[in-house]
C-alpha atoms as a PDB file:
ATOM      1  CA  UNK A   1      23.427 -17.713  26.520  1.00  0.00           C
ATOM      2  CA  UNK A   2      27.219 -18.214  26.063  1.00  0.00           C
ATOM      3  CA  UNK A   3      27.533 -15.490  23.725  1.00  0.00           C
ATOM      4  CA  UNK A   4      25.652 -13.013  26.092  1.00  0.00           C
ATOM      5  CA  UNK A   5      28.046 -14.169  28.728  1.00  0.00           C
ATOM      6  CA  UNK A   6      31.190 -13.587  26.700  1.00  0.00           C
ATOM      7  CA  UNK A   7      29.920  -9.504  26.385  1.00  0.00           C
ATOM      8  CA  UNK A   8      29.580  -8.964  30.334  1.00  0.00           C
ATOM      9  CA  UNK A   9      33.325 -10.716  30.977  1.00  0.00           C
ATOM     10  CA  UNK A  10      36.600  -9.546  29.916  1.00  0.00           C
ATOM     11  CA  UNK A  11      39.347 -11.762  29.865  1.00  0.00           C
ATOM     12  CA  UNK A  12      41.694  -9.796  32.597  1.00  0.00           C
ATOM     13  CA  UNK A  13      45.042 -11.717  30.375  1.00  0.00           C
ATOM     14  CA  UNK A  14      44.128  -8.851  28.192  1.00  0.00           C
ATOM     15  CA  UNK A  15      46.039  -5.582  29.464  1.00  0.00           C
ATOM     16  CA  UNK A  16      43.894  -3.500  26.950  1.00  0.00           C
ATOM     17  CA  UNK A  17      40.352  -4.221  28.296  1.00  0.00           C
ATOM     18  CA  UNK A  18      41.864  -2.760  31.745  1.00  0.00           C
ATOM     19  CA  UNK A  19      43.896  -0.413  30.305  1.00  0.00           C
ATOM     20  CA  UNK A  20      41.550   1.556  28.198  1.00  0.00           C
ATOM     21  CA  UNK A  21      39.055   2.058  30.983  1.00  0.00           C
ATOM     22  CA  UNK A  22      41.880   3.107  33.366  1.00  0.00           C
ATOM     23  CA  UNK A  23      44.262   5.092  31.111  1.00  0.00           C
ATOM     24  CA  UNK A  24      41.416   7.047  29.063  1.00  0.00           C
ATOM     25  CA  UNK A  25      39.261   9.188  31.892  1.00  0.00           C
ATOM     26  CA  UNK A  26      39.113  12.716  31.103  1.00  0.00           C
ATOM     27  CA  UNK A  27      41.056  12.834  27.931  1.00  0.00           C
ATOM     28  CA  UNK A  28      40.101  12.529  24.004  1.00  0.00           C
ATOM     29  CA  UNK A  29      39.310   8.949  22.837  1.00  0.00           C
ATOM     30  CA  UNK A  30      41.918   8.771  20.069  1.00  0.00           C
ATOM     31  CA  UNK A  31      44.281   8.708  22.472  1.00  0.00           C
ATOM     32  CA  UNK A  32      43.023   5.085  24.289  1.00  0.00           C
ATOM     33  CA  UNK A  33      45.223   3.595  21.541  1.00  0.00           C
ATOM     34  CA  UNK A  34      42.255   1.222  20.286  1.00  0.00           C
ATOM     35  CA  UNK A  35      44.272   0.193  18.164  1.00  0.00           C
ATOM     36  CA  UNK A  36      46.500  -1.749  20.596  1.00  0.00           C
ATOM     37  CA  UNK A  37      43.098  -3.587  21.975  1.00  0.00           C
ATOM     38  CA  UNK A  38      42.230  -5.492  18.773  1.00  0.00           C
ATOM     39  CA  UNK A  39      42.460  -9.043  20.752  1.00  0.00           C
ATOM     40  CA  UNK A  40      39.804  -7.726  23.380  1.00  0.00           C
ATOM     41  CA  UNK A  41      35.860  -9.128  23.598  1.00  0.00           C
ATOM     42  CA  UNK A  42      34.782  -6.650  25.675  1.00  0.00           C
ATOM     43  CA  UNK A  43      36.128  -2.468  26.296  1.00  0.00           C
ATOM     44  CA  UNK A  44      34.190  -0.905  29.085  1.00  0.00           C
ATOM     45  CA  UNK A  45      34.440   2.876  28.474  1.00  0.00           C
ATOM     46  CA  UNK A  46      31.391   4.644  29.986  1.00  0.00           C
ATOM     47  CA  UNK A  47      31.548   7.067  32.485  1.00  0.00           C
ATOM     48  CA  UNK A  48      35.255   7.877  31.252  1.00  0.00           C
ATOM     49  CA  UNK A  49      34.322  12.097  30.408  1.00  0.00           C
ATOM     50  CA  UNK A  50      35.810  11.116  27.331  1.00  0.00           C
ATOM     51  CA  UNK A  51      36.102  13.897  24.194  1.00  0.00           C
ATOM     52  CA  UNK A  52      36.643  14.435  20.794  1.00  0.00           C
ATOM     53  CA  UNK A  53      35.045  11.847  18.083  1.00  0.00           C
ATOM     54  CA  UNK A  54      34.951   8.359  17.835  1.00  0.00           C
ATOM     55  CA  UNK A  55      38.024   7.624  15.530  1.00  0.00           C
ATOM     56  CA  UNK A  56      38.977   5.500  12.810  1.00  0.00           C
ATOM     57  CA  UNK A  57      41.076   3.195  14.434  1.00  0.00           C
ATOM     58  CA  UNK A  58      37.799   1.574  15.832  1.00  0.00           C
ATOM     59  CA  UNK A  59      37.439  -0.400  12.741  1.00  0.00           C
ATOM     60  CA  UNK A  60      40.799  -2.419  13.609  1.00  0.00           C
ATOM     61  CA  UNK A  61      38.558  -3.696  16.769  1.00  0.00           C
ATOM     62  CA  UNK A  62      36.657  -6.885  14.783  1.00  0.00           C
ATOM     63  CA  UNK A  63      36.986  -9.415  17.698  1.00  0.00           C
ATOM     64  CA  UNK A  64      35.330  -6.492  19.748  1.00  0.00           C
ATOM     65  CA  UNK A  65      31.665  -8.406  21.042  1.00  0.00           C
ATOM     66  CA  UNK A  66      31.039  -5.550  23.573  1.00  0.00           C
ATOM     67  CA  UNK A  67      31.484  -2.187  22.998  1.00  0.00           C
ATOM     68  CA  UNK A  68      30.253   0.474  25.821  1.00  0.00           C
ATOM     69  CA  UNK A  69      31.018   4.542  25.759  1.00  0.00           C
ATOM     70  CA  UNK A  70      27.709   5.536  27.024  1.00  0.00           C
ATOM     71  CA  UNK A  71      28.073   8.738  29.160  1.00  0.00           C
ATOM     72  CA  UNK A  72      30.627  10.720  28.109  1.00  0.00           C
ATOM     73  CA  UNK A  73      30.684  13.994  25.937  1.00  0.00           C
ATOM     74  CA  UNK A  74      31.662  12.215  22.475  1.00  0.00           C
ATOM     75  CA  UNK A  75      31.046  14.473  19.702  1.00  0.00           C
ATOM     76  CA  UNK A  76      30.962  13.561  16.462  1.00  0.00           C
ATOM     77  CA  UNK A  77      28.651  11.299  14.041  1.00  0.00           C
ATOM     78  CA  UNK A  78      28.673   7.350  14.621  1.00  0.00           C
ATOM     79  CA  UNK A  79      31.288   6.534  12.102  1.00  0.00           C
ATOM     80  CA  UNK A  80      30.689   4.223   8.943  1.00  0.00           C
ATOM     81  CA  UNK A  81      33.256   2.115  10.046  1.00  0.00           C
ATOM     82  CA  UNK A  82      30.952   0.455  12.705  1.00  0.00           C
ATOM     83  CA  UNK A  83      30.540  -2.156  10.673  1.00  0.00           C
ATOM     84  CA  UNK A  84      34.229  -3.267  10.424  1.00  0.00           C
ATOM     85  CA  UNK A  85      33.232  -4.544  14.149  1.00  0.00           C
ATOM     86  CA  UNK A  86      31.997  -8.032  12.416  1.00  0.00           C
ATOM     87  CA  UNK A  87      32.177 -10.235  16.227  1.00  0.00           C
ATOM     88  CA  UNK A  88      30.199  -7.173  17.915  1.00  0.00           C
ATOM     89  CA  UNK A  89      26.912  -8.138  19.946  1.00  0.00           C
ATOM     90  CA  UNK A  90      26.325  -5.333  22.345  1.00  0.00           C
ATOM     91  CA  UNK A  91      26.708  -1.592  21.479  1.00  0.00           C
ATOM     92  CA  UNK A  92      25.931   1.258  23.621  1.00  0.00           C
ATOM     93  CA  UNK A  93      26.356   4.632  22.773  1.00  0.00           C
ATOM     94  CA  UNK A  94      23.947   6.467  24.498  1.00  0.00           C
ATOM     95  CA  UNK A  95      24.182   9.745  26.396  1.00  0.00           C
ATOM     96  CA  UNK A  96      26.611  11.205  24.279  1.00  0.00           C
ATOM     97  CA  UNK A  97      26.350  14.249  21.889  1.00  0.00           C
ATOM     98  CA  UNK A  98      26.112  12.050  18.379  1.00  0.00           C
ATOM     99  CA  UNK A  99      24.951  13.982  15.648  1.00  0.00           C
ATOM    100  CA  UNK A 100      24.659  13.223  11.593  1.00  0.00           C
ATOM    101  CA  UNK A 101      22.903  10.049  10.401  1.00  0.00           C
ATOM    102  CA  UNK A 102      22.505   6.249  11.490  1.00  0.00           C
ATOM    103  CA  UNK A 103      25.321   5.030   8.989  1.00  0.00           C
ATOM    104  CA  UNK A 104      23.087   2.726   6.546  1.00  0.00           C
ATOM    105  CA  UNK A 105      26.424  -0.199   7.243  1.00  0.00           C
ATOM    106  CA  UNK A 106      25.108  -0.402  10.807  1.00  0.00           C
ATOM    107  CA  UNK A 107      22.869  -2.885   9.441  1.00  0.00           C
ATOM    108  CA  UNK A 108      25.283  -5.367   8.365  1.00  0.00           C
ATOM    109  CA  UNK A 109      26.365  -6.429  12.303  1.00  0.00           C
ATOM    110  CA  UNK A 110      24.381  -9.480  11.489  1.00  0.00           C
ATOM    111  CA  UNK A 111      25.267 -10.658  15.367  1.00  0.00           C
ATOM    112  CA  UNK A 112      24.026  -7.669  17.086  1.00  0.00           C
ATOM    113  CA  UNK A 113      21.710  -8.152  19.691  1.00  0.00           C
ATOM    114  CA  UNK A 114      21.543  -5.275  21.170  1.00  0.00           C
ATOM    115  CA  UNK A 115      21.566  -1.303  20.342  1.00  0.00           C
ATOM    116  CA  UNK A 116      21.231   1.711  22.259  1.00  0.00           C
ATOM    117  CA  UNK A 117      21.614   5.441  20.589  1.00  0.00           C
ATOM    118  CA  UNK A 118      19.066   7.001  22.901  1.00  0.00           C
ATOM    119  CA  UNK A 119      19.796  10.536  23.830  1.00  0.00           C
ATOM    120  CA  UNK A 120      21.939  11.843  21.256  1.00  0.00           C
ATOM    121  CA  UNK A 121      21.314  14.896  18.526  1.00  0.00           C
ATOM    122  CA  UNK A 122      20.803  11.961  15.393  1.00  0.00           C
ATOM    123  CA  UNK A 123      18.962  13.258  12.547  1.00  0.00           C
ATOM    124  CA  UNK A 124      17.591  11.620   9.136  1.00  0.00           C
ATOM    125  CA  UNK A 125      16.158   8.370   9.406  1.00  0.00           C
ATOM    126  CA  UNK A 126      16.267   4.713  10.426  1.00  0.00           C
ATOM    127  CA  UNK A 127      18.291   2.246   7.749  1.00  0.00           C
ATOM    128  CA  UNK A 128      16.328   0.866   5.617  1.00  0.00           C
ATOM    129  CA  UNK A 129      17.590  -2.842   6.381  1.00  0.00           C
ATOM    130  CA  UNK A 130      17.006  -3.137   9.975  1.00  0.00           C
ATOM    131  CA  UNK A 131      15.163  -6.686   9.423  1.00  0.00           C
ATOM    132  CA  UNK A 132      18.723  -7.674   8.596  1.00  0.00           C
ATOM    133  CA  UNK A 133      19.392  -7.911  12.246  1.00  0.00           C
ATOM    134  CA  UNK A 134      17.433 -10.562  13.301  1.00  0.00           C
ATOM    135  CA  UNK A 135      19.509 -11.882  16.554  1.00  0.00           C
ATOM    136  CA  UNK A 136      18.821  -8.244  17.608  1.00  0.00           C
ATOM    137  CA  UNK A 137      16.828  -8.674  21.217  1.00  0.00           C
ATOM    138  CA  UNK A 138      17.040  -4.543  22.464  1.00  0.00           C
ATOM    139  CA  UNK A 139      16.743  -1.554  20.533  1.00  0.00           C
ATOM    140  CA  UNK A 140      17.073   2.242  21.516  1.00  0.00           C
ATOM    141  CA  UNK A 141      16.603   4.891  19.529  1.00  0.00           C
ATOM    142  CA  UNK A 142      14.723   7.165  21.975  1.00  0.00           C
ATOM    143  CA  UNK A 143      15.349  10.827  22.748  1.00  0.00           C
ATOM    144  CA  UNK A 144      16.687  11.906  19.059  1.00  0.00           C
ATOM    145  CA  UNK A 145      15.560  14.141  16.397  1.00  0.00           C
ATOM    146  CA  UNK A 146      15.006  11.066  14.138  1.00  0.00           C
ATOM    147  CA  UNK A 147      12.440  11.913  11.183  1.00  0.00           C
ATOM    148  CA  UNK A 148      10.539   9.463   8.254  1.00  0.00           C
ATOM    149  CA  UNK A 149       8.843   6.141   8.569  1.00  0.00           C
ATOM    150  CA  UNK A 150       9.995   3.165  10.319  1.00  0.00           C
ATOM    151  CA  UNK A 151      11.297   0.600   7.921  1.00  0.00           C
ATOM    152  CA  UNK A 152       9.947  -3.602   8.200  1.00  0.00           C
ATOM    153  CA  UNK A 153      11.134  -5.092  11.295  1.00  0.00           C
ATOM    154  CA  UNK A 154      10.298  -8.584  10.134  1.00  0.00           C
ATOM    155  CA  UNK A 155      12.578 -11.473  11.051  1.00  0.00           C
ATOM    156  CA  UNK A 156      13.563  -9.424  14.423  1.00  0.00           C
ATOM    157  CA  UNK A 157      11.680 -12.780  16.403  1.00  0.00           C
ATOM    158  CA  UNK A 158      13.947 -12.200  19.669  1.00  0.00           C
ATOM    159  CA  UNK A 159      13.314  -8.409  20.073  1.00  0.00           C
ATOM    160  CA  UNK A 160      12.102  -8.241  23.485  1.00  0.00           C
ATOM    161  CA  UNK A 161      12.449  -4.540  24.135  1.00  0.00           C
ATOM    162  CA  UNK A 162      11.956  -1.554  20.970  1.00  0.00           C
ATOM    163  CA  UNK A 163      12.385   2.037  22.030  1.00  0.00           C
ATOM    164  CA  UNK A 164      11.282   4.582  19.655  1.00  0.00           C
ATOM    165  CA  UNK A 165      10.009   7.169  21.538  1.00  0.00           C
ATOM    166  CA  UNK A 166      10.868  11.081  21.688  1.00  0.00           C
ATOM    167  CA  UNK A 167      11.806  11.592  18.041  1.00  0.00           C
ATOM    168  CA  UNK A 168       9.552  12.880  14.906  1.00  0.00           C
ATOM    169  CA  UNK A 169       8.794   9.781  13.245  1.00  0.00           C
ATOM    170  CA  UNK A 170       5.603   9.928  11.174  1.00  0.00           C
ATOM    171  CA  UNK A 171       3.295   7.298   9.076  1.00  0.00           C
ATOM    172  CA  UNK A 172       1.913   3.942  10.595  1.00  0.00           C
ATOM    173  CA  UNK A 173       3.960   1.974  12.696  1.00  0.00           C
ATOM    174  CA  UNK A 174       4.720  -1.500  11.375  1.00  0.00           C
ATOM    175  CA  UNK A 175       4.124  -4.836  12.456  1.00  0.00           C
ATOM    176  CA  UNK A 176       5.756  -5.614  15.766  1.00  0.00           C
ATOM    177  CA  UNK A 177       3.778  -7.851  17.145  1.00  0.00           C
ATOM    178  CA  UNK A 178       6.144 -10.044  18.064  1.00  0.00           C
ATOM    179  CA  UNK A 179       5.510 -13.131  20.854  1.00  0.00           C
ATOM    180  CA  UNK A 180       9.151 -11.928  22.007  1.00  0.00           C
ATOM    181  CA  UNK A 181       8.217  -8.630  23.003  1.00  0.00           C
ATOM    182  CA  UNK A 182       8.198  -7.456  26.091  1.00  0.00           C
ATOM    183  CA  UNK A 183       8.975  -3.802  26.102  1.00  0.00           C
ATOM    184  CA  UNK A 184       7.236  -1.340  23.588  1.00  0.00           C
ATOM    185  CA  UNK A 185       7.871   2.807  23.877  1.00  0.00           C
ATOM    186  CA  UNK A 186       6.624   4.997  20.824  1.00  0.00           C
ATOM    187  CA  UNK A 187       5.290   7.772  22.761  1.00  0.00           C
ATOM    188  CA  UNK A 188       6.159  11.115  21.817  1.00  0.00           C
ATOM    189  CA  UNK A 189       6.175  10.966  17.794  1.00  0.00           C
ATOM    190  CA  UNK A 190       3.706  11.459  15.092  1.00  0.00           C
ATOM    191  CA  UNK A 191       2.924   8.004  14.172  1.00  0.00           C
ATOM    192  CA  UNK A 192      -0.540   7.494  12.520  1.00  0.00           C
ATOM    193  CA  UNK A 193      -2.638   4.353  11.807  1.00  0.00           C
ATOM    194  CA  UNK A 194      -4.434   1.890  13.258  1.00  0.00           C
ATOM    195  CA  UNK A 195      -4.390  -0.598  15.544  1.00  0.00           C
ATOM    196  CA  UNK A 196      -5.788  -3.932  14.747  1.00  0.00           C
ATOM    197  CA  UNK A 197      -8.107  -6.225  16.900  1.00  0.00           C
ATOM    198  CA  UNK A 198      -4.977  -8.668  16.553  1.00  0.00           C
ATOM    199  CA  UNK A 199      -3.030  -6.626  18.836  1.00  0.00           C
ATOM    200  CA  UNK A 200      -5.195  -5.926  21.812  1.00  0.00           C
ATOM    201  CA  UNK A 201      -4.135  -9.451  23.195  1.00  0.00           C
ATOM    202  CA  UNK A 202      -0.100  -8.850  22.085  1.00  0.00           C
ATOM    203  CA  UNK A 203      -0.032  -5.407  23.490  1.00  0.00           C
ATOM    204  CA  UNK A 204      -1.636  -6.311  26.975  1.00  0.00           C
ATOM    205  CA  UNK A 205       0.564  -9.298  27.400  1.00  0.00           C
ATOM    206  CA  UNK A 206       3.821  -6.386  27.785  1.00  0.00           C
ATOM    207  CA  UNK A 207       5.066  -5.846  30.623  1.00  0.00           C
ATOM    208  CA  UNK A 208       5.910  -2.203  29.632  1.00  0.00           C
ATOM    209  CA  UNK A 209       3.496  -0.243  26.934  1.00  0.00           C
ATOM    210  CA  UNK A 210       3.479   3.448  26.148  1.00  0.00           C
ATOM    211  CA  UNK A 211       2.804   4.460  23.051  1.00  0.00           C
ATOM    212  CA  UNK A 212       0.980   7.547  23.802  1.00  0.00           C
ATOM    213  CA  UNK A 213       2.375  10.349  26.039  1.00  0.00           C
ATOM    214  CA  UNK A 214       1.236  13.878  27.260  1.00  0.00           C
ATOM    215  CA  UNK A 215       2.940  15.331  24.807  1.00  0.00           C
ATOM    216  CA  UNK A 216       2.515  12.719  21.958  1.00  0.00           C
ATOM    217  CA  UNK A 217       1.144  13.915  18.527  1.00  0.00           C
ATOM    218  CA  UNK A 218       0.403  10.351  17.900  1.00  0.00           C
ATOM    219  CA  UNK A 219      -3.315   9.745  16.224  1.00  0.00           C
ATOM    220  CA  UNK A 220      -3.867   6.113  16.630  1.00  0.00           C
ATOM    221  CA  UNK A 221      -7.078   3.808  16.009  1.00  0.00           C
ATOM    222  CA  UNK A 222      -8.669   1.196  17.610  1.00  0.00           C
ATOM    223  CA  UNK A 223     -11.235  -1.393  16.026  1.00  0.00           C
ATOM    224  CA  UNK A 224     -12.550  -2.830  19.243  1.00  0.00           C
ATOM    225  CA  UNK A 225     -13.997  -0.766  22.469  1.00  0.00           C
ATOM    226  CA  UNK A 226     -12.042  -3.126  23.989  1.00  0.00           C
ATOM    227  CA  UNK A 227      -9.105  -2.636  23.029  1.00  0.00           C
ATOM    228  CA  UNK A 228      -9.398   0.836  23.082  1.00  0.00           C
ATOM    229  CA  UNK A 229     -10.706   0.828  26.845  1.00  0.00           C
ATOM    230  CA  UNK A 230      -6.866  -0.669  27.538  1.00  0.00           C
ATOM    231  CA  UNK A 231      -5.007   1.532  25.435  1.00  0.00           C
ATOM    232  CA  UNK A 232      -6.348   4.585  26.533  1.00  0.00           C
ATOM    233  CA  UNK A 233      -5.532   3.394  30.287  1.00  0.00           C
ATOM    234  CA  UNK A 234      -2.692   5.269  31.767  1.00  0.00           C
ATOM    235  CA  UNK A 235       0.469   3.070  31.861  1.00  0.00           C
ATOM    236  CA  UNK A 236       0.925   3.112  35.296  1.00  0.00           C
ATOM    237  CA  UNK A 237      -2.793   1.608  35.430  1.00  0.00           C
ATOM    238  CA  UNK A 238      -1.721  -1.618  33.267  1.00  0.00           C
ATOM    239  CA  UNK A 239      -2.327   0.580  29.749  1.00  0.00           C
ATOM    240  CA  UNK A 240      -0.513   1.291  27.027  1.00  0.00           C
ATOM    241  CA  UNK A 241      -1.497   5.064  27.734  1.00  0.00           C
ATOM    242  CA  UNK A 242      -2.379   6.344  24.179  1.00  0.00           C
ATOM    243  CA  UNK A 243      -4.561   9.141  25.590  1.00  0.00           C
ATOM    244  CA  UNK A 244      -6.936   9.087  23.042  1.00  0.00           C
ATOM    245  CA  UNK A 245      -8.157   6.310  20.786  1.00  0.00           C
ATOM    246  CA  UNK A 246     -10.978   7.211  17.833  1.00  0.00           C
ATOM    247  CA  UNK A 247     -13.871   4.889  18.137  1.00  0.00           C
ATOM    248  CA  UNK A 248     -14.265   5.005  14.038  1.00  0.00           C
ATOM    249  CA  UNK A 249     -11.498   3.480  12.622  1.00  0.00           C
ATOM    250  CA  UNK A 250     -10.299   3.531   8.674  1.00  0.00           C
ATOM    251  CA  UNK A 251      -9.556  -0.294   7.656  1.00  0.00           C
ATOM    252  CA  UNK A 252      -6.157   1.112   6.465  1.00  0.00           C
ATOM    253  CA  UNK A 253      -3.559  -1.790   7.219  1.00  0.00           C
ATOM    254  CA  UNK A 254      -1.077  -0.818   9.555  1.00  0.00           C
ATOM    255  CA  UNK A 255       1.908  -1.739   7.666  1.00  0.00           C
ATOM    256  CA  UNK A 256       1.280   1.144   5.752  1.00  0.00           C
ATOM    257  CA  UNK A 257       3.511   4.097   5.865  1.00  0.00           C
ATOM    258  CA  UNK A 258       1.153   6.215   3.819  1.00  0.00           C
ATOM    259  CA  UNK A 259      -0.806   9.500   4.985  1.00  0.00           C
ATOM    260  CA  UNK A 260      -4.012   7.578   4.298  1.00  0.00           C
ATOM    261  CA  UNK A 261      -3.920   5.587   7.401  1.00  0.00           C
ATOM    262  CA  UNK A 262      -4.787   8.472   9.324  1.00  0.00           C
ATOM    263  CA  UNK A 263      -7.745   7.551  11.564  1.00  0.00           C
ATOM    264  CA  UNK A 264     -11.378   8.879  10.247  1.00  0.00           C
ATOM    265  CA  UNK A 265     -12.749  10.445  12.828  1.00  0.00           C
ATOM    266  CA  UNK A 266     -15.804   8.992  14.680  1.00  0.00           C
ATOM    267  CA  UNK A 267     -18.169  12.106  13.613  1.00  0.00           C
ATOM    268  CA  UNK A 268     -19.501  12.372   9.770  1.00  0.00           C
ATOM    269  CA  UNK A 269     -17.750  15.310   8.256  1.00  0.00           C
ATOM    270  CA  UNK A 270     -19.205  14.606   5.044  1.00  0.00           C
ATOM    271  CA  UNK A 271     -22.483  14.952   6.678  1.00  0.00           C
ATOM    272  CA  UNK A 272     -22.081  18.715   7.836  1.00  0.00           C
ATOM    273  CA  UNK A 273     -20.534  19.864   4.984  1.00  0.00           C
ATOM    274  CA  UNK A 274     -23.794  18.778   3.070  1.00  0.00           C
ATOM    275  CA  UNK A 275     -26.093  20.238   5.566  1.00  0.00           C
ATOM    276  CA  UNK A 276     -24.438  23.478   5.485  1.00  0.00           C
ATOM    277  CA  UNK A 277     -24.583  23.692   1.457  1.00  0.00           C
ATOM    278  CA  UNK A 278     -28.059  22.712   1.380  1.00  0.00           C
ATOM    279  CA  UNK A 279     -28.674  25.704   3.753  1.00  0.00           C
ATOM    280  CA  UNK A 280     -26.962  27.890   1.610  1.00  0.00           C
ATOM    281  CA  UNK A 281     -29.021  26.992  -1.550  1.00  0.00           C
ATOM    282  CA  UNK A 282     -31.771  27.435   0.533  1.00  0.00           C
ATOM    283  CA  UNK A 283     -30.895  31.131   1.635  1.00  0.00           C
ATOM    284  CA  UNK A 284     -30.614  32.125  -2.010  1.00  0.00           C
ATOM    285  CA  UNK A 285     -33.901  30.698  -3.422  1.00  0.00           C
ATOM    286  CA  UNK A 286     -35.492  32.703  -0.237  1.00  0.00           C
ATOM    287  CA  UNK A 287     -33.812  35.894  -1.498  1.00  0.00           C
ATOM    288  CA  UNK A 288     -34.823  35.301  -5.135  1.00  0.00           C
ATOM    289  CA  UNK A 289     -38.345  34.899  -4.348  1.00  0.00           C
ATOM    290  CA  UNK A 290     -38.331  37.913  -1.731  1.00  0.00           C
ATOM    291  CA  UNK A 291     -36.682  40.173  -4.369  1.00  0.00           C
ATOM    292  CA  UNK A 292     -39.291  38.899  -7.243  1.00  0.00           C
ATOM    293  CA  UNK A 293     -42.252  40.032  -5.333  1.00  0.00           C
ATOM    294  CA  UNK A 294     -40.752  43.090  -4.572  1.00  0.00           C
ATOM    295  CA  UNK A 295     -40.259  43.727  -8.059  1.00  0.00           C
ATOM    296  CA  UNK A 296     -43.519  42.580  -9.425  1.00  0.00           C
ATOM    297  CA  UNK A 297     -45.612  44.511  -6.282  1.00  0.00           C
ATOM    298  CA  UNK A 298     -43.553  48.116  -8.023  1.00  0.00           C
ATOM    299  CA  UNK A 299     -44.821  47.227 -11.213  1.00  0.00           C
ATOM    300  CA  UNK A 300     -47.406  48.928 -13.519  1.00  0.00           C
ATOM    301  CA  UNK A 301     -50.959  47.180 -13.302  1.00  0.00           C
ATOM    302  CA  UNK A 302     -51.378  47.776 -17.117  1.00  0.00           C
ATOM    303  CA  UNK A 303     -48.523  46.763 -18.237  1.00  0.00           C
ATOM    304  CA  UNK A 304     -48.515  44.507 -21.362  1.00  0.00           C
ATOM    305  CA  UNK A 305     -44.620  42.687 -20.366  1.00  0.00           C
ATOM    306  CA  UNK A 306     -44.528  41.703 -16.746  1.00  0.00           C
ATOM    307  CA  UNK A 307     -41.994  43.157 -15.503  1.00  0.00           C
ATOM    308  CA  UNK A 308     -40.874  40.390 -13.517  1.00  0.00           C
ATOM    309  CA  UNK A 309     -39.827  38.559 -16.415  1.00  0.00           C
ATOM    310  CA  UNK A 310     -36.655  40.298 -16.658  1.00  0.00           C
ATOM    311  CA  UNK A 311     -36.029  39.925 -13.182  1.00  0.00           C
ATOM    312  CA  UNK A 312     -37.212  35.886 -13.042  1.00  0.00           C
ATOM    313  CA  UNK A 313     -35.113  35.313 -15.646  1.00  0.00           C
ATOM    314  CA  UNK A 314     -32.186  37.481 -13.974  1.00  0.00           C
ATOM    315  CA  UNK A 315     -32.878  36.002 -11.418  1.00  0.00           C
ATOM    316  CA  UNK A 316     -31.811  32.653 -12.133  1.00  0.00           C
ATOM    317  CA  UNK A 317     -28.569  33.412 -14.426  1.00  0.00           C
ATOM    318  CA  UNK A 318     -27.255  34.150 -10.864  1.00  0.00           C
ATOM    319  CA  UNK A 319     -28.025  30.900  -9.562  1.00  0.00           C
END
């Protein structure tokens, strides 16, 4: 792909792509002068021990198609004016210390094809119009403290690799069963739902599931043995390691982000709790008969009112 080419090579006539990477090592970021690299495709500034925030003048970078600061100790939120950056197609900020919210304008980078966040302090939850990037082919959101439900990810038809693991999402996970994929991580949340026969053959044909975890509150469901046999196969045995997989499932759809696609479990509840209030009722009419002889056995032989008719009909106000 031309385009993909044009992110990995910076045109060395441009004294900024060099400059920034060589003039900005161990110093705050405001003072690369961005603003002076506004003809560049492509700034390199990773592994630079770069400070401070990411400022402003980023927003005067919109022939930028490659923008890397991975690895350094950026503080700071992810600023709004990402989306000034209308030529970018590759955006890395991982490894930094990012906190505050995904900014919702992220999702207007119509030509982004690839994200990476992972391993920041992000909070609050993924934009709502992340189908909106549909040239997007990787996507990292991994190691955050990201919360909610995972919005559609329809139209994404060239995502080939979708990192969501090692945050707090919750709810069912949508559809992503896309022929592009082949990279799927969700381990570590507490996603919910199940997981339809028409996955089994989409989620074995990855060449890197986990969506489980030794640590994963995930409660998924499978509606074939099958199926389940695979997911519940450790990862590094060809599985998608889910570590548990209820053999009852709910037919819940899993593009629903409700509670109720929490799997039923695979013994009857409903069952026991009858059993137990049927022995119950049983106790009591054993008691009420045990205390009525009692009370008639004490009783005078002669006596014209049995006496147990107080306590028969006592007896029964109680139950």
């Amino acid at each position: 792909m031309a385009a993909s080419q044009a992110t990995d090579d910076c045109d060395s006539s441009l004294a900024c792509c060099g400059t920034c990477v060589g003039s900005c090592t161990n110093r705050p970021l405001y003072e690369c002068s961005l603003e002076h690299c506004t003809t560049c495709q492509t700034i390199r500034l990773q592994l630079q021990n770069l400070s401070g925030t990411i400022p402003p003048s980023i927003s005067q970078l919109s022939l930028v198609q490659s923008l890397k600061l991975s690895d350094n100790p950026l503080t700071g939120t992810l600023p709004a004016a990402i989306s000034s950056l209308t030529s970018l197609l590759w955006l890395s900020a991982s490894k930094l210390q990012l906190s505050g919210t995904l900014p919702a304008s992220l999702t207007s980078l119509s030509g982004l094809t690839h994200l990476s966040v992972y391993h920041n302090a992000l909070t609050g939850t993924v934009p709502a119009g992340m189908s909106d990037l549909q040239a997007l082919q990787f996507v990292s959101f991994s190691t955050n403290t990201l919360t909610g439900t995972i919005p559609s990810l329809q139209g994404l038809d060239h995502l080939t690799g979708l990192d969501l693991s090692s945050n707090r999402f919750r709810g069912a996970v949508p559809d992503i069963s896309f022929e592009s994929l082949t990279s799927l991580h969700l381990e570590n949340n507490f996603f919910t739902g199940t997981i339809p026969a028409s996955w089994c053959t989409f989620l074995s044909s990855l060449d890197t599931c986990q969506i489980g975890g030794s640590s994963s509150s995930n409660s998924f469901c499978c509606t074939e043995s099958t199926c389940a046999d695979y997911l519940t196969a450790d990862a590094g045995a060809n599985g998608c390691g889910v570590g548990s997989c209820a053999a009852g499932c709910s037919t819940t759809s899993p593009t629903s982000t409700t509670s109720a696609a929490r799997y039923t479990p695979s013994h009857n509840v409903t069952g026991e709790v009858v059993g137990i209030a049927f022995a119950v009722v049983v106790g009591v009419i054993v008691a009420i008969i045990i205390v009525y002889r009692c009370k008639r056995k004490d009783a005078p032989a002669n006596s014209d009112t049995p006496a147990s008719s107080p306590a028969h009909t006592s007896d029964f106000d109680v139950m």
